[in-house]
C-alpha atoms as a PDB file:
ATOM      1  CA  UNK A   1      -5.898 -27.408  17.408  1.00  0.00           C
ATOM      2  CA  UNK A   2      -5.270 -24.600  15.112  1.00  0.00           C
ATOM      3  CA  UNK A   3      -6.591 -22.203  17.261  1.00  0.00           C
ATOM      4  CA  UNK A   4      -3.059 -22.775  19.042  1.00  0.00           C
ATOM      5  CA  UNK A   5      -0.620 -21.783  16.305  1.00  0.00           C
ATOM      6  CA  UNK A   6       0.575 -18.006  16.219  1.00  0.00           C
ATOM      7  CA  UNK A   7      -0.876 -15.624  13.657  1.00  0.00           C
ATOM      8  CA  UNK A   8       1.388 -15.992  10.353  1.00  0.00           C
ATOM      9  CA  UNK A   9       1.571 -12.145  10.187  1.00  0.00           C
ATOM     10  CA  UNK A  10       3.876 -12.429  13.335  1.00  0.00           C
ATOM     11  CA  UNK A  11       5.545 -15.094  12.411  1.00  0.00           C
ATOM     12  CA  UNK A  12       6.633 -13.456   8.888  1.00  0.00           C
ATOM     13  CA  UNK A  13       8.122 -10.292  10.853  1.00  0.00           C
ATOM     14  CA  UNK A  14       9.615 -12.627  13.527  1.00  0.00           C
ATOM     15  CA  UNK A  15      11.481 -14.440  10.723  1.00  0.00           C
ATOM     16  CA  UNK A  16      12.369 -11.387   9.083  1.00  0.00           C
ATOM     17  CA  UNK A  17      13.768 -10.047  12.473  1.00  0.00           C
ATOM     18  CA  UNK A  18      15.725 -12.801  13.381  1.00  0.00           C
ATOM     19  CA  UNK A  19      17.321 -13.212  10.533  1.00  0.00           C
ATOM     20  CA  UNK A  20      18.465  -9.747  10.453  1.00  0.00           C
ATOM     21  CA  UNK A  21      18.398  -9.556  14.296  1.00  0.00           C
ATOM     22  CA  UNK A  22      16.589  -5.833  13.432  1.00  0.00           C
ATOM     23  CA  UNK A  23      13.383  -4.874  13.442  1.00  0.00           C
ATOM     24  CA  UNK A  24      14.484  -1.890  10.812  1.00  0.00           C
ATOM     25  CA  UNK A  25      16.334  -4.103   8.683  1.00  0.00           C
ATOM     26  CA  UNK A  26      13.080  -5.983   9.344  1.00  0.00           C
ATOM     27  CA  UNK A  27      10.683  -3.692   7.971  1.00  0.00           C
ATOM     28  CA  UNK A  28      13.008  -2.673   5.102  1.00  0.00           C
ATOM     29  CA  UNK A  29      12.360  -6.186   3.796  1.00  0.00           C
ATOM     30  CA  UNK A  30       8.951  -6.628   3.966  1.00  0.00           C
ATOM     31  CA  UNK A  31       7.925  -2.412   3.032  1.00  0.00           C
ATOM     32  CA  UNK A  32       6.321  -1.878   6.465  1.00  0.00           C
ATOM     33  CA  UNK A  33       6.907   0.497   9.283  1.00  0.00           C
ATOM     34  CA  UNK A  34       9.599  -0.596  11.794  1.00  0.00           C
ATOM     35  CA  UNK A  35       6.888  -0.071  14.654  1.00  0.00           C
ATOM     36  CA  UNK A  36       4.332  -2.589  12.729  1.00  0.00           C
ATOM     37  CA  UNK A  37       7.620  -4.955  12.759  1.00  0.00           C
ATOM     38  CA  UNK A  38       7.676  -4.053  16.609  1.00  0.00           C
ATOM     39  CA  UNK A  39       4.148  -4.998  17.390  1.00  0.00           C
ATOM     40  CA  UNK A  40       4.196  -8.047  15.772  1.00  0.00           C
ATOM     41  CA  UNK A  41       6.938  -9.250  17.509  1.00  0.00           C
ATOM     42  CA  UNK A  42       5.148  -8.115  20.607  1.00  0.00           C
ATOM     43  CA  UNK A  43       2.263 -10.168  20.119  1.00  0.00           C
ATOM     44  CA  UNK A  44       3.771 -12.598  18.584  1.00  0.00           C
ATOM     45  CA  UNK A  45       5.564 -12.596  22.681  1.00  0.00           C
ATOM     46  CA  UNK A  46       2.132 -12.098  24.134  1.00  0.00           C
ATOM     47  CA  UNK A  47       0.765 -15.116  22.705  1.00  0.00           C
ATOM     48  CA  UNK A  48       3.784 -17.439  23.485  1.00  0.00           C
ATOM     49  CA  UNK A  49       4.304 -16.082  27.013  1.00  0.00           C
ATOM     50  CA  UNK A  50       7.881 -15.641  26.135  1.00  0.00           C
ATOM     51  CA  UNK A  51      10.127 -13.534  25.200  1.00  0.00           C
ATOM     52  CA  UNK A  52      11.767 -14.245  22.118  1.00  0.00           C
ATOM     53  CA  UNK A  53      14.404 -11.644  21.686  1.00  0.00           C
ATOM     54  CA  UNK A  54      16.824  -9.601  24.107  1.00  0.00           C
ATOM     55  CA  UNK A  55      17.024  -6.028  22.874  1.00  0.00           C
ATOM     56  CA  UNK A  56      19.896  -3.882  23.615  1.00  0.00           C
ATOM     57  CA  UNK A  57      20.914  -0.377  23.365  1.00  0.00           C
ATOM     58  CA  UNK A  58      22.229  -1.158  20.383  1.00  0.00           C
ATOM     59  CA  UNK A  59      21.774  -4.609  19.692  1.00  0.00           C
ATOM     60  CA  UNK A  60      18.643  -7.688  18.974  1.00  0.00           C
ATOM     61  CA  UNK A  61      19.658 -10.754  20.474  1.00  0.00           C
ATOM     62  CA  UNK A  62      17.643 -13.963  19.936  1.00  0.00           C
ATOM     63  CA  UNK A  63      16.836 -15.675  23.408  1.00  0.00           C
ATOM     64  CA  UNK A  64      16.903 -19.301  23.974  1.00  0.00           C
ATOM     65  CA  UNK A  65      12.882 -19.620  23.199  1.00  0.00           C
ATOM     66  CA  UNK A  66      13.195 -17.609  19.878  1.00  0.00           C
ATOM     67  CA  UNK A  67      16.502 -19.344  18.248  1.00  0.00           C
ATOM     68  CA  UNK A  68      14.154 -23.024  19.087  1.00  0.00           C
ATOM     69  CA  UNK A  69      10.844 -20.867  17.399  1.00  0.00           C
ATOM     70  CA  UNK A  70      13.685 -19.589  14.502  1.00  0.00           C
ATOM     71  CA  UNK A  71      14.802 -22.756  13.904  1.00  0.00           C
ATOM     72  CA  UNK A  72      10.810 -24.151  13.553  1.00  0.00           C
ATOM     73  CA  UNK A  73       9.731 -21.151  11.537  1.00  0.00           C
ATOM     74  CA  UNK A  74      12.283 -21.823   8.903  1.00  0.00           C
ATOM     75  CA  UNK A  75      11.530 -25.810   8.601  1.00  0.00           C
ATOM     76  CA  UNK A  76       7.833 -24.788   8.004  1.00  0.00           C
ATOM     77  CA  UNK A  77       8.517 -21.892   5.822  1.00  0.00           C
ATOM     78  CA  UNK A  78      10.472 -24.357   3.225  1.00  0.00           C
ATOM     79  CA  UNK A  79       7.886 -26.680   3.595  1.00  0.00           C
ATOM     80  CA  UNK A  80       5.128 -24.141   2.542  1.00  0.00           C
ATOM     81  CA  UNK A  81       7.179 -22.616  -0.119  1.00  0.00           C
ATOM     82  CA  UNK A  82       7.773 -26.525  -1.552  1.00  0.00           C
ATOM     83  CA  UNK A  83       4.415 -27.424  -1.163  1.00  0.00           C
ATOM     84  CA  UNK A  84       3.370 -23.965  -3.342  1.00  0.00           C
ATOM     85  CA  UNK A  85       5.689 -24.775  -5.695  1.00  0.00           C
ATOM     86  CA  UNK A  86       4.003 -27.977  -6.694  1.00  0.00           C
ATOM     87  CA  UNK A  87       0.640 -27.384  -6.505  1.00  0.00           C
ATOM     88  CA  UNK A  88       1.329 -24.061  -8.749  1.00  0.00           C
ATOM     89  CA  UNK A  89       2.920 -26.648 -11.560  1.00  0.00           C
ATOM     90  CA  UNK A  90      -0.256 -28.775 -11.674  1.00  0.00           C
ATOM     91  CA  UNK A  91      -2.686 -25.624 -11.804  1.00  0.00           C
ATOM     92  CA  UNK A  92      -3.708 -23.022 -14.111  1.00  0.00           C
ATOM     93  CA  UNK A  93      -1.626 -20.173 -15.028  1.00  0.00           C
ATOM     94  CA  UNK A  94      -1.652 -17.572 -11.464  1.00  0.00           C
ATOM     95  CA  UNK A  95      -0.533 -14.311 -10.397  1.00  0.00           C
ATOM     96  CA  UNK A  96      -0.565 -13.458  -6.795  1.00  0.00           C
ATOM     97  CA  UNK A  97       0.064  -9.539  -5.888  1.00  0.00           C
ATOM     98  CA  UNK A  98      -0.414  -7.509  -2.719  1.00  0.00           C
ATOM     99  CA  UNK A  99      -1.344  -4.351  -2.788  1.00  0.00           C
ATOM    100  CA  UNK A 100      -2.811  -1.455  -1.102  1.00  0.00           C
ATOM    101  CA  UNK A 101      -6.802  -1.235  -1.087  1.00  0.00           C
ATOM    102  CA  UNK A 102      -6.083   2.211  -2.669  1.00  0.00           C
ATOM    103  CA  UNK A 103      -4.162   0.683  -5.365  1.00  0.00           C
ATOM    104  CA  UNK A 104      -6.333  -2.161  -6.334  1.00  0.00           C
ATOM    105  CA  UNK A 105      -9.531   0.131  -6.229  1.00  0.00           C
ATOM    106  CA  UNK A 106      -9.080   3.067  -7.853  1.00  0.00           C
ATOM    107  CA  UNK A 107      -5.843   2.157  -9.913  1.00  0.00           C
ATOM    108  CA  UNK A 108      -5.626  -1.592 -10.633  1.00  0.00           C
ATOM    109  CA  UNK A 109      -9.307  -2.982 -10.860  1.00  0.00           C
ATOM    110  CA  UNK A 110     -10.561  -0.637 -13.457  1.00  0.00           C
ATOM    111  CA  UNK A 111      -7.801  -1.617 -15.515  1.00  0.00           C
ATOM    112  CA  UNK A 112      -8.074  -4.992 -15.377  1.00  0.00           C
ATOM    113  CA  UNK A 113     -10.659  -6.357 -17.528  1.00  0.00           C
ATOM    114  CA  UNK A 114      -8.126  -4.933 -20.456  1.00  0.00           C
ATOM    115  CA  UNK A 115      -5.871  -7.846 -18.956  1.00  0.00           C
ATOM    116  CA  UNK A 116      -8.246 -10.382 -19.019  1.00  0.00           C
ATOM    117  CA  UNK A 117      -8.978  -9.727 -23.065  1.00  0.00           C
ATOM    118  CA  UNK A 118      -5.198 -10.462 -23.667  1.00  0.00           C
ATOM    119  CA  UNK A 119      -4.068 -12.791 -21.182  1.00  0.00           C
ATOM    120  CA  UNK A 120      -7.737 -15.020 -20.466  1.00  0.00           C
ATOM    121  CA  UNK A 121      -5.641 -17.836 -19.672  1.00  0.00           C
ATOM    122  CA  UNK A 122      -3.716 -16.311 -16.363  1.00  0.00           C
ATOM    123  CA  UNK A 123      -5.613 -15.572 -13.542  1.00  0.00           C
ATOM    124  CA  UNK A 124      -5.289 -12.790 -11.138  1.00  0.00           C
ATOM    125  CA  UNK A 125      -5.388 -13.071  -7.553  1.00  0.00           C
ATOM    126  CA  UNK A 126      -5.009  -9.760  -5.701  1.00  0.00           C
ATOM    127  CA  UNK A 127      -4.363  -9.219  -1.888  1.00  0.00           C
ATOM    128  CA  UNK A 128      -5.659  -5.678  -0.813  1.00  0.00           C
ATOM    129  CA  UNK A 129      -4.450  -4.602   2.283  1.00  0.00           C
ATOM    130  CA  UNK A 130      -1.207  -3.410   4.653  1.00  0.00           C
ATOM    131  CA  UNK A 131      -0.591  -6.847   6.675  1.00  0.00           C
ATOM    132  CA  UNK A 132       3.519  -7.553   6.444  1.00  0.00           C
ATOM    133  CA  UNK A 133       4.432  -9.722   3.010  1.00  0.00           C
ATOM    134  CA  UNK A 134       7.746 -11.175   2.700  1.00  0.00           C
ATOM    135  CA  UNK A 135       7.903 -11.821  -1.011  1.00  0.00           C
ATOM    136  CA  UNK A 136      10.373 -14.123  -0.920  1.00  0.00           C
ATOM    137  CA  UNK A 137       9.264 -16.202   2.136  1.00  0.00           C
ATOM    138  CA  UNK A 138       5.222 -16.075   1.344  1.00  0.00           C
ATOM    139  CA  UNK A 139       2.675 -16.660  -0.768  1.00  0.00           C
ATOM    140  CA  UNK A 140       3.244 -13.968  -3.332  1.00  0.00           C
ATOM    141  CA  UNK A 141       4.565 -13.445  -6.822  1.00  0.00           C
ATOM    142  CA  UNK A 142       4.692  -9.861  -6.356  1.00  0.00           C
ATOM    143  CA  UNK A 143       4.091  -6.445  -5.078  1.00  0.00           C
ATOM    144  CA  UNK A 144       3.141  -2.932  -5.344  1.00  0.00           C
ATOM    145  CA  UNK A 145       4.238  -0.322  -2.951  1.00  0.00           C
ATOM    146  CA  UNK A 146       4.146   3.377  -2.194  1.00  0.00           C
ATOM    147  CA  UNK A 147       7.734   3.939  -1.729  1.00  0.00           C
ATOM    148  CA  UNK A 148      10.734   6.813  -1.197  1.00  0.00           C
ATOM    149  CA  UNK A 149      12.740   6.315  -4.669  1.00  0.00           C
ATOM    150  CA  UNK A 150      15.632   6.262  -2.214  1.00  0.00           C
ATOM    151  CA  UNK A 151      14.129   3.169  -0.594  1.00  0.00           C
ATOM    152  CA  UNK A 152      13.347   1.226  -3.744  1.00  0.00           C
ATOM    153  CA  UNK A 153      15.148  -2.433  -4.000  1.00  0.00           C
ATOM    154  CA  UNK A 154      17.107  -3.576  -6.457  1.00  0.00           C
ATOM    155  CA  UNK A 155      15.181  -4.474  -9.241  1.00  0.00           C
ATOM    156  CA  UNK A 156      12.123  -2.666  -8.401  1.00  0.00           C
ATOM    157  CA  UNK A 157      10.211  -1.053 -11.927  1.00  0.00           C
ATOM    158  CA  UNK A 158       8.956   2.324 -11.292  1.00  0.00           C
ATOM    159  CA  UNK A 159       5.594   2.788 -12.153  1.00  0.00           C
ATOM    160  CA  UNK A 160       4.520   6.355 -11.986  1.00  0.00           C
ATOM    161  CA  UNK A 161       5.388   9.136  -9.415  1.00  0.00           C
ATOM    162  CA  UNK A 162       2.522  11.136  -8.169  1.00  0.00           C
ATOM    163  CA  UNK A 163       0.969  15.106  -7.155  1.00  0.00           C
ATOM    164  CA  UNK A 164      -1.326  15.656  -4.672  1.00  0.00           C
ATOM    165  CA  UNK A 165      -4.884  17.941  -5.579  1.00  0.00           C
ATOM    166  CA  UNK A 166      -8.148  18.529  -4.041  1.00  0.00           C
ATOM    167  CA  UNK A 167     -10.834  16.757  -5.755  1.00  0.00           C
ATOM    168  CA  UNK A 168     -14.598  17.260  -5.488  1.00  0.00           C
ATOM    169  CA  UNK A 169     -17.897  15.376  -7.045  1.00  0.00           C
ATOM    170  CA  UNK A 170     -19.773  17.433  -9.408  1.00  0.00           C
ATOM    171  CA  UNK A 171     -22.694  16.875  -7.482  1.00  0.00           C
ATOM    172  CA  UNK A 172     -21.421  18.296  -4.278  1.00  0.00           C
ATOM    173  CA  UNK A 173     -20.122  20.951  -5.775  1.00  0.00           C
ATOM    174  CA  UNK A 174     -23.608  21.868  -7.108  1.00  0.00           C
ATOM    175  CA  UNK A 175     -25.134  20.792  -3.773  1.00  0.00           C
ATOM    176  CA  UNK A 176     -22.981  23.361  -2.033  1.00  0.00           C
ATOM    177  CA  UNK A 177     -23.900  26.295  -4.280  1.00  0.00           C
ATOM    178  CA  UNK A 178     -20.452  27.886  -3.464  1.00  0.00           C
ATOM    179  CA  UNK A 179     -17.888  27.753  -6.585  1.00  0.00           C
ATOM    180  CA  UNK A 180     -14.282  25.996  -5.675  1.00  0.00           C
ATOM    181  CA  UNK A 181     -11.845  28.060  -8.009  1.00  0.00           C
ATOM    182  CA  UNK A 182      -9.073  29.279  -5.498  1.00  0.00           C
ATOM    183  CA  UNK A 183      -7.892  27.716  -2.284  1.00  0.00           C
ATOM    184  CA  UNK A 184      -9.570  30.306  -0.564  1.00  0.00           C
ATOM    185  CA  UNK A 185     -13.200  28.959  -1.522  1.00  0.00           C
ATOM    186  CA  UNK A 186     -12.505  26.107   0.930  1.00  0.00           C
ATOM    187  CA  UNK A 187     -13.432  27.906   3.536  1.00  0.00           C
ATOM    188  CA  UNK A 188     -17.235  27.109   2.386  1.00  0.00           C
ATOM    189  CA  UNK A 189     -16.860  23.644   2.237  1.00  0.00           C
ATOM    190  CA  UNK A 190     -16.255  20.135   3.827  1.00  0.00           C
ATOM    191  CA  UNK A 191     -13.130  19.074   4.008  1.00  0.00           C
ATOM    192  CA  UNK A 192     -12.604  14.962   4.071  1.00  0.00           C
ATOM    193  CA  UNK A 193      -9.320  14.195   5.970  1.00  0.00           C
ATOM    194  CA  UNK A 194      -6.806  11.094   5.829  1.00  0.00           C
ATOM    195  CA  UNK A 195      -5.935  11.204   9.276  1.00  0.00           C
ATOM    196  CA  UNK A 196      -2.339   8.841   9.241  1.00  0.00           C
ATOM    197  CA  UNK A 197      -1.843   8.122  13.084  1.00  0.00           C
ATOM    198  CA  UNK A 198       1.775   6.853  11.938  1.00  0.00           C
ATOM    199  CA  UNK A 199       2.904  10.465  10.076  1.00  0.00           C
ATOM    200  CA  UNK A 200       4.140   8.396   6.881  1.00  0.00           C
ATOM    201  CA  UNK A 201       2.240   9.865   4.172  1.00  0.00           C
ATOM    202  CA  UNK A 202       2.401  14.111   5.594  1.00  0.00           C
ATOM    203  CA  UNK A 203       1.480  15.208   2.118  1.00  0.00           C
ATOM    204  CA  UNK A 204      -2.125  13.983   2.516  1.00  0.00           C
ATOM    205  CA  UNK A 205      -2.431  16.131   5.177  1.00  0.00           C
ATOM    206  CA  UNK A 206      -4.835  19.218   4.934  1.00  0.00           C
ATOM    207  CA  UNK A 207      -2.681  21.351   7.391  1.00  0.00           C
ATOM    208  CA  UNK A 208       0.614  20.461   5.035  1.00  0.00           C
ATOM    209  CA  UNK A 209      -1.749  21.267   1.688  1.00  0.00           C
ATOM    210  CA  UNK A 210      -3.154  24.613   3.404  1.00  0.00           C
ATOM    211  CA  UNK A 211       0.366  25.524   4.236  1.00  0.00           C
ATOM    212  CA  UNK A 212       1.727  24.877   0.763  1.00  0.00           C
ATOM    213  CA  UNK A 213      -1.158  26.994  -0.558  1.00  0.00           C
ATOM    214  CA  UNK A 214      -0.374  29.597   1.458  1.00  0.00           C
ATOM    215  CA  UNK A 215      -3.485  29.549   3.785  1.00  0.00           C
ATOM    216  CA  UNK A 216      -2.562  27.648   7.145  1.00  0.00           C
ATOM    217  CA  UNK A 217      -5.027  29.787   9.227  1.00  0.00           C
ATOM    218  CA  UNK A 218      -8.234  29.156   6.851  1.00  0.00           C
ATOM    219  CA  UNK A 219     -11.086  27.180   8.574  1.00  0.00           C
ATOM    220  CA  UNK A 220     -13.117  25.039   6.346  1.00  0.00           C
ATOM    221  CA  UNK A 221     -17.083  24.290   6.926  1.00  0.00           C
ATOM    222  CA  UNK A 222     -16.867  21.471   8.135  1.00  0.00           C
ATOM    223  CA  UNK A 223     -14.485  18.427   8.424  1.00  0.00           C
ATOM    224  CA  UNK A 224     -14.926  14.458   8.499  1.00  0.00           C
ATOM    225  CA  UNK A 225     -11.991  12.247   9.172  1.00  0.00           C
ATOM    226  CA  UNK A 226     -11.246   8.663   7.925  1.00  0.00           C
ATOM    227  CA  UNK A 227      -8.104   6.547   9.033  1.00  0.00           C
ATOM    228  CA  UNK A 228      -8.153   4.699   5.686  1.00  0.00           C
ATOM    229  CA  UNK A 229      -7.261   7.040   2.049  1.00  0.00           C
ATOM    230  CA  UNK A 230      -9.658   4.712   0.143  1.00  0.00           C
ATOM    231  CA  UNK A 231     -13.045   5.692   2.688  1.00  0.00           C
ATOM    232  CA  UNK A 232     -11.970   9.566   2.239  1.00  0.00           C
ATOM    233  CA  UNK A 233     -11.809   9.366  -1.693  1.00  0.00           C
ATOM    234  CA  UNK A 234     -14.796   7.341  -1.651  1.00  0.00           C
ATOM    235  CA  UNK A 235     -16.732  10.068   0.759  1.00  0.00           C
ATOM    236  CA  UNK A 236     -15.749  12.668  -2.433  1.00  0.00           C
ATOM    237  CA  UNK A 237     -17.201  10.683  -4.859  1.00  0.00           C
ATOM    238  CA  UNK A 238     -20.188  10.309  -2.681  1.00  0.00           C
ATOM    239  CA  UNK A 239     -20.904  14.034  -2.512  1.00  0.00           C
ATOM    240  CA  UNK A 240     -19.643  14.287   1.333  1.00  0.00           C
ATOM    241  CA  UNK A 241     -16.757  17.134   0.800  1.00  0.00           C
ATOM    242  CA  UNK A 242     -13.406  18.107  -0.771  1.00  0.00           C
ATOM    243  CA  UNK A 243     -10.769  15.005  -0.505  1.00  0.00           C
ATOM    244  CA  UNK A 244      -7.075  15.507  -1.092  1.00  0.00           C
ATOM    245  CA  UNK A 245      -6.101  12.838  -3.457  1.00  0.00           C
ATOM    246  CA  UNK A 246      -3.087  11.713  -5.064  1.00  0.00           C
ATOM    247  CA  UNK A 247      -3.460  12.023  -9.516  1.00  0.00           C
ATOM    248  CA  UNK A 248      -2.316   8.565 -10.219  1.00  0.00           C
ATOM    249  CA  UNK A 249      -5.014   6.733  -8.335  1.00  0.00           C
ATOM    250  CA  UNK A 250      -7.909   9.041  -9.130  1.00  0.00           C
ATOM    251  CA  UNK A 251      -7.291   9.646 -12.864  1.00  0.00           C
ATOM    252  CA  UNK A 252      -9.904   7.522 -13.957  1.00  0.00           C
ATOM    253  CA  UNK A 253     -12.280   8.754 -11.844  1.00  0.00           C
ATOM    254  CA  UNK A 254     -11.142  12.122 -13.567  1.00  0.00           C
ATOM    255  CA  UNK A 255     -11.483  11.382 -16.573  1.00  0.00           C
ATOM    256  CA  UNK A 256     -15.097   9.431 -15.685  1.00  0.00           C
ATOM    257  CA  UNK A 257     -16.416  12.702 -14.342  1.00  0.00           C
ATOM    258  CA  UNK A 258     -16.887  11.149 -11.483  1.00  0.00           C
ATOM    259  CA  UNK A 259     -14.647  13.462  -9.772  1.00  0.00           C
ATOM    260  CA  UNK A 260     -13.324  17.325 -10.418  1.00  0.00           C
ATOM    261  CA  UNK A 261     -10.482  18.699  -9.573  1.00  0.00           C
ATOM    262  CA  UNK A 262     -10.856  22.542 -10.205  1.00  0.00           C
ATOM    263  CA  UNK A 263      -7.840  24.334  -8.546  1.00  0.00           C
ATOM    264  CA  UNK A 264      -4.616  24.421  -9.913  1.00  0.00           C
ATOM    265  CA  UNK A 265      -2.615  23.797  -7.202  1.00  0.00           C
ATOM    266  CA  UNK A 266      -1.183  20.547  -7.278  1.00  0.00           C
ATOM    267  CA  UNK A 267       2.583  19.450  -5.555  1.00  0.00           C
ATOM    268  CA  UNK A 268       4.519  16.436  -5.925  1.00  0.00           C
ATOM    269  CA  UNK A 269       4.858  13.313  -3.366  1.00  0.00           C
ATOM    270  CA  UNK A 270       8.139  12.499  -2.597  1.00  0.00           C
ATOM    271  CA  UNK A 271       7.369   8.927  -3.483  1.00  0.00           C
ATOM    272  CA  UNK A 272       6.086   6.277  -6.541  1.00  0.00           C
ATOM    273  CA  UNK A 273       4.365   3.185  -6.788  1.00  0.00           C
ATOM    274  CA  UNK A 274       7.016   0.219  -7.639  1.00  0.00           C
ATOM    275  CA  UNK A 275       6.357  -2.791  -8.391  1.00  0.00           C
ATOM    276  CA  UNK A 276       8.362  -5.342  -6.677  1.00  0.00           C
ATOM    277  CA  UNK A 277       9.779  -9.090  -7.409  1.00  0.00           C
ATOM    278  CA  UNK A 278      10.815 -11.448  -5.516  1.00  0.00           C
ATOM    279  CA  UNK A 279      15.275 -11.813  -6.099  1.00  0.00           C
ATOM    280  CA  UNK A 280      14.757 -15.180  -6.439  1.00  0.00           C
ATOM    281  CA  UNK A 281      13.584 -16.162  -9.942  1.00  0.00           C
ATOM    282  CA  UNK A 282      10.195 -18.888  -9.748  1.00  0.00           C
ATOM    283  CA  UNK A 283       9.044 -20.953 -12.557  1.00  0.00           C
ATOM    284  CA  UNK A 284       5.867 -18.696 -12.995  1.00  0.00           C
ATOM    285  CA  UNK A 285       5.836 -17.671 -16.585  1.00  0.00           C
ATOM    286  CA  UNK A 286       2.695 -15.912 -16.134  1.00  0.00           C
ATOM    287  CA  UNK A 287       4.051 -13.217 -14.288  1.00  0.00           C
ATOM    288  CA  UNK A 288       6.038 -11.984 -17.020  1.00  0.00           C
ATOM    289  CA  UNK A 289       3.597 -10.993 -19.252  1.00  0.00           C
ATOM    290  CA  UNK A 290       1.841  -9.330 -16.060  1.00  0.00           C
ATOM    291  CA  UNK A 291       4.898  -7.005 -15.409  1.00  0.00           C
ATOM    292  CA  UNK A 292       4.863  -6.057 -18.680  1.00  0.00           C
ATOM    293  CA  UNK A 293       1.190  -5.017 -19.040  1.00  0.00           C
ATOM    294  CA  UNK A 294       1.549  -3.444 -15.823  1.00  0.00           C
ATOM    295  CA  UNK A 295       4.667  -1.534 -16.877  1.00  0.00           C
ATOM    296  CA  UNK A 296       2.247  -0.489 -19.860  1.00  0.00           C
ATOM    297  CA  UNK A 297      -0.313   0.512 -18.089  1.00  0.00           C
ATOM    298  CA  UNK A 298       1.580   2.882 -15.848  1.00  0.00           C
ATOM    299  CA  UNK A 299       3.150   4.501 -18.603  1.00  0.00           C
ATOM    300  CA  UNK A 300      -0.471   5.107 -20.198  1.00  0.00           C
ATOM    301  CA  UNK A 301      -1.823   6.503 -16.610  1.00  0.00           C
ATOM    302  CA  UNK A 302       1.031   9.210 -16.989  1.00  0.00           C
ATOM    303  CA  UNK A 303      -0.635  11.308 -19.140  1.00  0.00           C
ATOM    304  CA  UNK A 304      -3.487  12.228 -16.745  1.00  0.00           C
ATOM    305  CA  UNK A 305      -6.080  15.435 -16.576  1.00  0.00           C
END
């Protein structure tokens, strides 16, 4: 039965982390953490009763049960990639991306209906969320990622850096009756928090912003916490508090009115959205004329309120 066969999310970072034999080489790969490389591999264990891999002080070792499961995973993993291959060259025109919800949401959806009008022919499938993606081993023509420029691949196009700034609907800021034109003023509102149980993005963090502002003791009036970016932006919009956001995803929303963002502070991320493509060239000769719109649009979103 299906039921039986190990999640493909496991068996991605498994692949990735035997053929590296390290979970960090691992995770540099497929733009995860090395810990979600880790777990994967752990469950992937868990659900196999077996151990697939000795690990050393300073070593991964494949055991006897994970070179047999290596050797499998490969032989189905061509077999997929074939099998894609030919159904794409009997179907309509496709571009598959993965993406962060963020990304798609607030950045990539609004903008695509301009796509549409010049390309109606290719078709856009988008994959919204943080499960591991190997482009060149799954199902993907491409990626976008929230990445250290130092940690960029090869061949990755820069889309747009980005600042981080407190934004507020202009309905809660009416609501509240208290004005929001110094850091200070915070103090009389609600403050909507990204809580990142991992530490990887810091610079979403109130305490971090409060610091930088030069107010790490001040005590907002009130807090609510969300363990996804997307739910805390779309809390602001909703009138529920200030949100820290990051310019390049909520420009639109900006310039929409939906949001405000009335204090001037505003410091840089020490990352940028890339998109990424897969070394190994595919006949897909939609995807071209997707990079370059995207490249396009990127360059547009630059110029931002």
């Amino acid at each position: 039965m299906h039921d039986d066969l190990p999640p493909l999310d496991a068996l991605r970072a498994f692949e990735a982390a035997a053929r590296h034999l390290s979970f960090t080489r691992a995770a540099e790969e497929l733009f995860v953490t090395q810990s979600a490389v880790s777990k994967q591999v752990i469950a992937l264990e868990s659900a196999l009763e077996t151990r697939l891999f000795e690990r050393k002080t300073r070593a991964l070792l494949l055991t006897d049960a994970g070179e047999r499961l290596q050797r499998a995973v490969d032989a189905a993993f061509s077999e997929l990639r074939a099998a894609r291959a030919d159904l794409r060259g009997a179907g309509e025109p496709i571009v598959t991306l993965t993406t962060t919800q963020a990304f798609a949401s607030f950045w990539l959806i609004p903008r695509l209906d301009d796509f549409r009008r010049r390309h109606p022919g290719i078709d856009i499938r988008i994959s919204a969320d943080t499960r591991v993606v190997d482009l060149e081993r799954g199902r993907f023509d491409c990626a976008v990622r929230y990445l250290r420029d130092r940690h960029a691949p090869a061949g990755a196009v820069r889309l747009f850096g980005d600042t981080v700034l407190p934004v507020i609907s202009p309905g809660c800021l009416a609501k509240s009756g208290r004005p929001l034109a110094k850091p200070s003023d915070l103090a009389h509102h609600v403050l909507l928090a990204y809580e990142d149980d991992e530490q990887r993005r810091p610079w979403l963090s109130w305490a971090v912003w409060l610091e930088m502002a030069g107010l790490p003791r001040l005590r907002p009036a009130g807090s609510v916490a969300f363990n996804q970016y997307a739910s805390a932006i779309r809390a602001a919009v909703d009138s529920q508090g200030v949100a820290l956001a990051t310019l390049g995803l909520v420009a639109e929303l900006l310039r929409e009115g939906k949001l405000l963002a009335p204090l001037p502070q505003r410091f840089s991320t020490p990352r940028s959205y890339y998109l990424l493509l897969p070394e190994q060239a595919r006949p897909n000769p939609a995807l071209e004329p997707f990079r370059l719109w995207l490249a396009e649009q990127a360059g547009a979103a630059v110029d931002v309120p």
